[in-house]
PDB file of N, CA and C in Angstrom:
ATOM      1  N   UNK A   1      76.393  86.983 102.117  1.00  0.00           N
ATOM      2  CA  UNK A   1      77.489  86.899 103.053  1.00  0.00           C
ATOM      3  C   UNK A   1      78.526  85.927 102.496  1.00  0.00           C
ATOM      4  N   UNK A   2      79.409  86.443 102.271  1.00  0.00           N
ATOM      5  CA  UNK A   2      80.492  85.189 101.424  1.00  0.00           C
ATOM      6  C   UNK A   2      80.867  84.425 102.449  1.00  0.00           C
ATOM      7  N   UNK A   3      81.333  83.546 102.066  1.00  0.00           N
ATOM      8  CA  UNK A   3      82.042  82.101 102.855  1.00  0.00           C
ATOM      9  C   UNK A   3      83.591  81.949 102.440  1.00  0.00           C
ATOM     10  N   UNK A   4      84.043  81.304 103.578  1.00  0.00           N
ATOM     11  CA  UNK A   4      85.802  81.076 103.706  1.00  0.00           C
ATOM     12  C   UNK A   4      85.582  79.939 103.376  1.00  0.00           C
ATOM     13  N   UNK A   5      86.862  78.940 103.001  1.00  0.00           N
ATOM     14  CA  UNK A   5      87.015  77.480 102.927  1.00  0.00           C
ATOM     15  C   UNK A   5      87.590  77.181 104.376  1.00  0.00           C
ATOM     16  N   UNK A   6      87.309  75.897 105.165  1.00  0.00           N
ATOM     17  CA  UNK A   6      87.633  75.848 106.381  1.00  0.00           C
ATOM     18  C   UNK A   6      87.422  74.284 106.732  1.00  0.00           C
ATOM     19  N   UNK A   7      88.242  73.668 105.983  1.00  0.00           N
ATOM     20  CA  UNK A   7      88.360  71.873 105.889  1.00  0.00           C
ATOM     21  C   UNK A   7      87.522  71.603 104.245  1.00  0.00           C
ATOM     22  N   UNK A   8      86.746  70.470 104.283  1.00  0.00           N
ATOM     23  CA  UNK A   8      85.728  70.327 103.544  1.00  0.00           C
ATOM     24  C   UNK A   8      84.576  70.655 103.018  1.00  0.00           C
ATOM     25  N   UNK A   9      83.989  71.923 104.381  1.00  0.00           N
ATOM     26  CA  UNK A   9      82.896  72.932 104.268  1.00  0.00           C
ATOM     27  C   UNK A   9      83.329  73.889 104.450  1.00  0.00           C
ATOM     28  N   UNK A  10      82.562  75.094 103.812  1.00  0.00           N
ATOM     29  CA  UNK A  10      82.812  76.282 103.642  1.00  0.00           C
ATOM     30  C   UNK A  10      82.237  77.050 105.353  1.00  0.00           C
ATOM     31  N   UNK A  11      83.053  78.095 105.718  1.00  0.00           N
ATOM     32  CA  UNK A  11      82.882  78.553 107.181  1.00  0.00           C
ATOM     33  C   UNK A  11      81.915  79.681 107.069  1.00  0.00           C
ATOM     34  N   UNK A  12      81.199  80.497 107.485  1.00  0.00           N
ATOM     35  CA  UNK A  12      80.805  81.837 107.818  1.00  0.00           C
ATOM     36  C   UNK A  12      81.450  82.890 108.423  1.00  0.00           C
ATOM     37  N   UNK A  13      81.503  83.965 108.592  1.00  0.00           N
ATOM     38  CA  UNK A  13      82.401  84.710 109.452  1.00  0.00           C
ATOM     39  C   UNK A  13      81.717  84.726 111.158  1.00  0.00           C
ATOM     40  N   UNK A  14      80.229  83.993 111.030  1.00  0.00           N
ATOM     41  CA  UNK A  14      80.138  83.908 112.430  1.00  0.00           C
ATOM     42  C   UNK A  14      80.707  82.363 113.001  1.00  0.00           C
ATOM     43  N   UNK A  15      81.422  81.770 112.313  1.00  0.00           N
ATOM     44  CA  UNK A  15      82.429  80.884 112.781  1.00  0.00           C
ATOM     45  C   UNK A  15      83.820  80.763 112.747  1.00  0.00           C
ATOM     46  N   UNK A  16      84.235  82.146 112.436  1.00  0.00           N
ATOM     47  CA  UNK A  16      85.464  82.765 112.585  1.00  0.00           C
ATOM     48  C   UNK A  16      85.651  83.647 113.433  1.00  0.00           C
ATOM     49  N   UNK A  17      87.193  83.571 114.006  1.00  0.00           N
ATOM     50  CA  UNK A  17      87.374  84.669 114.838  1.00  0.00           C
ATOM     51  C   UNK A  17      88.846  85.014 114.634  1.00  0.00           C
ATOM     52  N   UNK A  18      89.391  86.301 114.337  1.00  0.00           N
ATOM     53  CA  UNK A  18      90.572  86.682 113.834  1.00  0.00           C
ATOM     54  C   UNK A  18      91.325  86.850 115.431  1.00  0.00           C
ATOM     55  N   UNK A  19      92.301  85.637 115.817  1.00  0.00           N
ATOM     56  CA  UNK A  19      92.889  85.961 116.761  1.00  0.00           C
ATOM     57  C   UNK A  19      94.217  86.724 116.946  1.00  0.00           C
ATOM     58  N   UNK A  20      95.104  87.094 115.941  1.00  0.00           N
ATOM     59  CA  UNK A  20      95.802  88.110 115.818  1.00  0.00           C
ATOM     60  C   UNK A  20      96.429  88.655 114.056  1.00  0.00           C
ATOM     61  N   UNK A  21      96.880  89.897 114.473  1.00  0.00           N
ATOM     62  CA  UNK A  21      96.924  90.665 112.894  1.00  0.00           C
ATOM     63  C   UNK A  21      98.321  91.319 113.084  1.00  0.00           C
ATOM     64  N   UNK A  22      99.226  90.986 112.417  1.00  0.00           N
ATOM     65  CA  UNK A  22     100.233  92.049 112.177  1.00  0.00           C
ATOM     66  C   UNK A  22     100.668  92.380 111.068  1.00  0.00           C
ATOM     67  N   UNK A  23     101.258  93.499 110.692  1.00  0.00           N
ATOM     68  CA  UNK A  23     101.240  94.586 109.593  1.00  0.00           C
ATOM     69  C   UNK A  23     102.688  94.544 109.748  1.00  0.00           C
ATOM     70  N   UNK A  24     103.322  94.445 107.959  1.00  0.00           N
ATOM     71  CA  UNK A  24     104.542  94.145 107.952  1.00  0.00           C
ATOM     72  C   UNK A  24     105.104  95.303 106.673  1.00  0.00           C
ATOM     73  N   UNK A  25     106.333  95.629 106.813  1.00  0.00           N
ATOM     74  CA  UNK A  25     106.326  97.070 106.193  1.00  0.00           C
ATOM     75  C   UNK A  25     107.988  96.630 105.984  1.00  0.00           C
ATOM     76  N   UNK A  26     108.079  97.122 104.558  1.00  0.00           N
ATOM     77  CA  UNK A  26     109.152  96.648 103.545  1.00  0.00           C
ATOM     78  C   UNK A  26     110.154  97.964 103.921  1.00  0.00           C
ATOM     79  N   UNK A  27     111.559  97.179 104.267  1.00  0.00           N
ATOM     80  CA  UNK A  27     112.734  97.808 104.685  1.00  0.00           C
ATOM     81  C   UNK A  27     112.815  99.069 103.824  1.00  0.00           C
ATOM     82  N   UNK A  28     112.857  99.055 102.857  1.00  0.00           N
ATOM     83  CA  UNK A  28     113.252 100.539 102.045  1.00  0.00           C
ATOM     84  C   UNK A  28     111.811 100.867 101.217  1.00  0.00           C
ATOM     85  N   UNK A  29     111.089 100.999 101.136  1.00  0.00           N
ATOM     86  CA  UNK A  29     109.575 101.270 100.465  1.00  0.00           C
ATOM     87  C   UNK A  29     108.886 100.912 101.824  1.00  0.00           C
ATOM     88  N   UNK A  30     107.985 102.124 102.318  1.00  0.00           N
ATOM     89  CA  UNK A  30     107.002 102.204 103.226  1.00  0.00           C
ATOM     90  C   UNK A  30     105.480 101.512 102.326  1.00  0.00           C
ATOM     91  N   UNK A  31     105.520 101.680 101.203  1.00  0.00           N
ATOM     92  CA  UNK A  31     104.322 101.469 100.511  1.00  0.00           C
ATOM     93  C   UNK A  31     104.540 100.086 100.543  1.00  0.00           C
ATOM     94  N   UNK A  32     105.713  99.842 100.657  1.00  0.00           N
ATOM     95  CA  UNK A  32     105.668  98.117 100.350  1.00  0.00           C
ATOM     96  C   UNK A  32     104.904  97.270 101.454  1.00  0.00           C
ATOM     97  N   UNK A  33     103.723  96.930 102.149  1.00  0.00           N
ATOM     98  CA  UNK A  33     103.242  96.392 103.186  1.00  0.00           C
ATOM     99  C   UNK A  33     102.408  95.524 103.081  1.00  0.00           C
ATOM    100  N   UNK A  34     102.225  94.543 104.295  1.00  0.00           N
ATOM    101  CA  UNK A  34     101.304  93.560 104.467  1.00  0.00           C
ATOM    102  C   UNK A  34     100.897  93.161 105.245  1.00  0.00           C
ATOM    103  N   UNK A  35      99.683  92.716 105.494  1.00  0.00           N
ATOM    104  CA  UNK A  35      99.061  92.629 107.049  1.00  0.00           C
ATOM    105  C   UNK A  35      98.830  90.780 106.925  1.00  0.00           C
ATOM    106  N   UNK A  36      98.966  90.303 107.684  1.00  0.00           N
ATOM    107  CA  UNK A  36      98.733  88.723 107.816  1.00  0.00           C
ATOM    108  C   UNK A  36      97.624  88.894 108.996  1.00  0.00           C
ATOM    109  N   UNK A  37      97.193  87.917 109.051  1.00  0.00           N
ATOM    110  CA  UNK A  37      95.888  87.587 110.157  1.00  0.00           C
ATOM    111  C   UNK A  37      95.681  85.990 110.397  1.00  0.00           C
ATOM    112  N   UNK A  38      96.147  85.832 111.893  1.00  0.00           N
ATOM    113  CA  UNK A  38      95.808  84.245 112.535  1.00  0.00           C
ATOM    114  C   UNK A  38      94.205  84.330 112.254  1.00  0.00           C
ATOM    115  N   UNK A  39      93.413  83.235 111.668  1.00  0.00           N
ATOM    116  CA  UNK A  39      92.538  83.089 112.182  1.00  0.00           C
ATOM    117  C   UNK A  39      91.772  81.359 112.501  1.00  0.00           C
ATOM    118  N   UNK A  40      90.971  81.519 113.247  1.00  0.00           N
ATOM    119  CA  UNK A  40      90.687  79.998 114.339  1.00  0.00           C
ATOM    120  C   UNK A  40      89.308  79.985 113.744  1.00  0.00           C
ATOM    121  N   UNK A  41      88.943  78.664 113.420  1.00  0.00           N
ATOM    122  CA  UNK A  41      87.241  78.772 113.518  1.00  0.00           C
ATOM    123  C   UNK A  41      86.405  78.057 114.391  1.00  0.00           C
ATOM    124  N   UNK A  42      85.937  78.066 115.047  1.00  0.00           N
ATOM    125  CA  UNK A  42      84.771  77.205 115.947  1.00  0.00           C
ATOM    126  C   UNK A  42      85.088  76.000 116.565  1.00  0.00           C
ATOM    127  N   UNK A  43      85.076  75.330 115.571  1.00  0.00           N
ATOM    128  CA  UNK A  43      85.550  74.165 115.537  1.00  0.00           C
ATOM    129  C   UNK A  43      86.854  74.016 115.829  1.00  0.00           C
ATOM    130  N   UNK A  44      87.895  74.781 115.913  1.00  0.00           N
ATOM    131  CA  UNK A  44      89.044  74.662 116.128  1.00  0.00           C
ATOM    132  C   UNK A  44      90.488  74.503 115.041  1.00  0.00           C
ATOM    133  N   UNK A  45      89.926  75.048 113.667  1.00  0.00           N
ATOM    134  CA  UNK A  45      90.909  74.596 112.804  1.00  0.00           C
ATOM    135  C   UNK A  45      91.090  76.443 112.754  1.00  0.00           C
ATOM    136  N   UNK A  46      92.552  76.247 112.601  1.00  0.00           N
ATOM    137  CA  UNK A  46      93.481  77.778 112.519  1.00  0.00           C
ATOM    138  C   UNK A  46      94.344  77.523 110.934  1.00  0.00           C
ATOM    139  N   UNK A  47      94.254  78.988 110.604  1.00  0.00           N
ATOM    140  CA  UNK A  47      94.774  79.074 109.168  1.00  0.00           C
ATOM    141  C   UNK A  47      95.542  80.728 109.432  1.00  0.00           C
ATOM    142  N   UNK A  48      95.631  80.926 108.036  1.00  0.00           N
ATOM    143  CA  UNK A  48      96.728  82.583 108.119  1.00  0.00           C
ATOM    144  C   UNK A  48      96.204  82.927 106.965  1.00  0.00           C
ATOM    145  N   UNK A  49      95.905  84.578 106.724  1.00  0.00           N
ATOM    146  CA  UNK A  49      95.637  84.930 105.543  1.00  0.00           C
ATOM    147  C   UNK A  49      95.978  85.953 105.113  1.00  0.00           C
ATOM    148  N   UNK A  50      97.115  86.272 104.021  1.00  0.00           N
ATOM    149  CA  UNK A  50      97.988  87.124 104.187  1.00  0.00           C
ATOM    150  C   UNK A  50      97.284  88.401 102.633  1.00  0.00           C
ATOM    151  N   UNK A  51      97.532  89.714 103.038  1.00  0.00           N
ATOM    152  CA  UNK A  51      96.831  90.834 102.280  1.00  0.00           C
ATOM    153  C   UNK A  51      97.972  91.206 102.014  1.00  0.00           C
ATOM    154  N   UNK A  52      97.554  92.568 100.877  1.00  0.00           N
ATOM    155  CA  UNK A  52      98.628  93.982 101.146  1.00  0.00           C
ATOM    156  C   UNK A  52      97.887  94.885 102.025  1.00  0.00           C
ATOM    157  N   UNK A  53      98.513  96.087 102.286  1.00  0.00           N
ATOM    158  CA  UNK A  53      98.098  96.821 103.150  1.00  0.00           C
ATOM    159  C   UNK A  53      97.858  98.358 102.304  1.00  0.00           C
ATOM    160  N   UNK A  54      96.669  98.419 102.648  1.00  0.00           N
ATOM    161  CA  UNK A  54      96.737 100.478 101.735  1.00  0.00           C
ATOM    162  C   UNK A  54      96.161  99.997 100.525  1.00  0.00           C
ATOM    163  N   UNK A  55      96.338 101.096  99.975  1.00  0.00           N
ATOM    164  CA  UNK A  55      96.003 100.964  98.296  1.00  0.00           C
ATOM    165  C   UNK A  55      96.105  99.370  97.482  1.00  0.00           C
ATOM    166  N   UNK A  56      97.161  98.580  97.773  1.00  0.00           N
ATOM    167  CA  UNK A  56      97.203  97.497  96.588  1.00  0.00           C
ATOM    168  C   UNK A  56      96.384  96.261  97.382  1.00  0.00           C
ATOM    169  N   UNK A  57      95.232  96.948  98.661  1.00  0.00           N
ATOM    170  CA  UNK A  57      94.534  95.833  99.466  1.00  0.00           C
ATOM    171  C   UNK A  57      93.552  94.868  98.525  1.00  0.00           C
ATOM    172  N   UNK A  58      93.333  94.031  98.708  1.00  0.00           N
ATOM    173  CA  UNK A  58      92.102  93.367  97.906  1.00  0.00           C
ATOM    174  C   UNK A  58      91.218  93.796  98.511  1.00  0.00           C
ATOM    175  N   UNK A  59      90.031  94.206  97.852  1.00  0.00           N
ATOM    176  CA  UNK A  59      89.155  94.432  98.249  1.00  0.00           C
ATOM    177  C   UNK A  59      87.747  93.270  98.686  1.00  0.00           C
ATOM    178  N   UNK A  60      88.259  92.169  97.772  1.00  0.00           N
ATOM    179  CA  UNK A  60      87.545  91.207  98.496  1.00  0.00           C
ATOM    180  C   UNK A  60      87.589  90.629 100.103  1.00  0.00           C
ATOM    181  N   UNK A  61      89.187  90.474 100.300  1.00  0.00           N
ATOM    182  CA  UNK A  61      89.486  90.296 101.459  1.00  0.00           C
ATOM    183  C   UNK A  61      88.789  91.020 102.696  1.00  0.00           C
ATOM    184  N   UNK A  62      88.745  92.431 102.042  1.00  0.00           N
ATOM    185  CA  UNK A  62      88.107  93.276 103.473  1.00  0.00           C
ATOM    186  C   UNK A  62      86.568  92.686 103.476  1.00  0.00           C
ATOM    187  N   UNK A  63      85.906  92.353 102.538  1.00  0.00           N
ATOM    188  CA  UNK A  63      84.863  92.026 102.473  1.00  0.00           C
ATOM    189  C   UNK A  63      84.213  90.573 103.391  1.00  0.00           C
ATOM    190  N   UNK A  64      85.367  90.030 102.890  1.00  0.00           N
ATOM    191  CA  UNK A  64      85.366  88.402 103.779  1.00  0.00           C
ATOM    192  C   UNK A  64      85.383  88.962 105.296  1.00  0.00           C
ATOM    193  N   UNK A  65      86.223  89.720 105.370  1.00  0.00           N
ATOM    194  CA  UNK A  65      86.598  89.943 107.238  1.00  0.00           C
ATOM    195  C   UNK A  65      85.791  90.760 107.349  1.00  0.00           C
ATOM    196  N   UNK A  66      85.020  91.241 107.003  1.00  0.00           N
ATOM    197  CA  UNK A  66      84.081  92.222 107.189  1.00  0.00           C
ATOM    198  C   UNK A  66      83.274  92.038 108.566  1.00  0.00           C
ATOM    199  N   UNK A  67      82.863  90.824 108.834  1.00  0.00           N
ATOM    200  CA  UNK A  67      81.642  90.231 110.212  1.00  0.00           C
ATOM    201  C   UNK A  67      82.548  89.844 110.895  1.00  0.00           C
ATOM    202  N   UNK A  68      83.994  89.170 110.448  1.00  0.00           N
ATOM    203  CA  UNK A  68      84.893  88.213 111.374  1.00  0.00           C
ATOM    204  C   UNK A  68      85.375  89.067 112.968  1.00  0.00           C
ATOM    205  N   UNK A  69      85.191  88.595 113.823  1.00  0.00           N
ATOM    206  CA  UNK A  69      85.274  89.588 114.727  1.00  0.00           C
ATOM    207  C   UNK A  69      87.126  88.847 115.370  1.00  0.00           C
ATOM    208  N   UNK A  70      87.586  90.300 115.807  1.00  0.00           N
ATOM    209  CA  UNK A  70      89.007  89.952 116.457  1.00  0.00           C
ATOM    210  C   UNK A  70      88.473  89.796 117.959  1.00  0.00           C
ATOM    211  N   UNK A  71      89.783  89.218 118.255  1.00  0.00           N
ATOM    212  CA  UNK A  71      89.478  88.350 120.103  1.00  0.00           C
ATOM    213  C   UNK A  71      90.927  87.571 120.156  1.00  0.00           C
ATOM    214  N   UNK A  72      91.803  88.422 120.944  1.00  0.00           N
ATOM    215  CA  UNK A  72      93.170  87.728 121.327  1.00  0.00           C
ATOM    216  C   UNK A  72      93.366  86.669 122.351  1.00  0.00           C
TER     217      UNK A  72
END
């Protein structure tokens, strides 16, 4: 199960929770996109973690968020 950085110790995704996601899409290229994501951990420290969207996604990223559960 990989781990996030989240202060000095590394977090789990069961101490994450993705509280919002929006998907951002480049004025003249539709392919051009990116999804950002608030996320909060447990403890209370909030960060942002910004992807592409589609094809040029990291694939690690989906991997990390993989367990992280959303909750607005």
């Amino acid at each position: 199960m990989p781990a996030s950085v989240v202060g000095p110790t590394p977090a789990l995704p069961r101490d994450l929770v993705i509280r919002e996601v929006h998907r951002f899409e480049g004025v003249s290229d539709p392919d051009d996109t990116e999804v950002l994501y608030a996320i909060e951990s447990t403890s209370g420290v909030r960060g942002t973690l910004a992807d592409a969207f589609g094809v040029y996604a990291d694939p690690a990223t989906g991997v990390a968020l993989h367990d992280v559960p959303i909750r607005p």
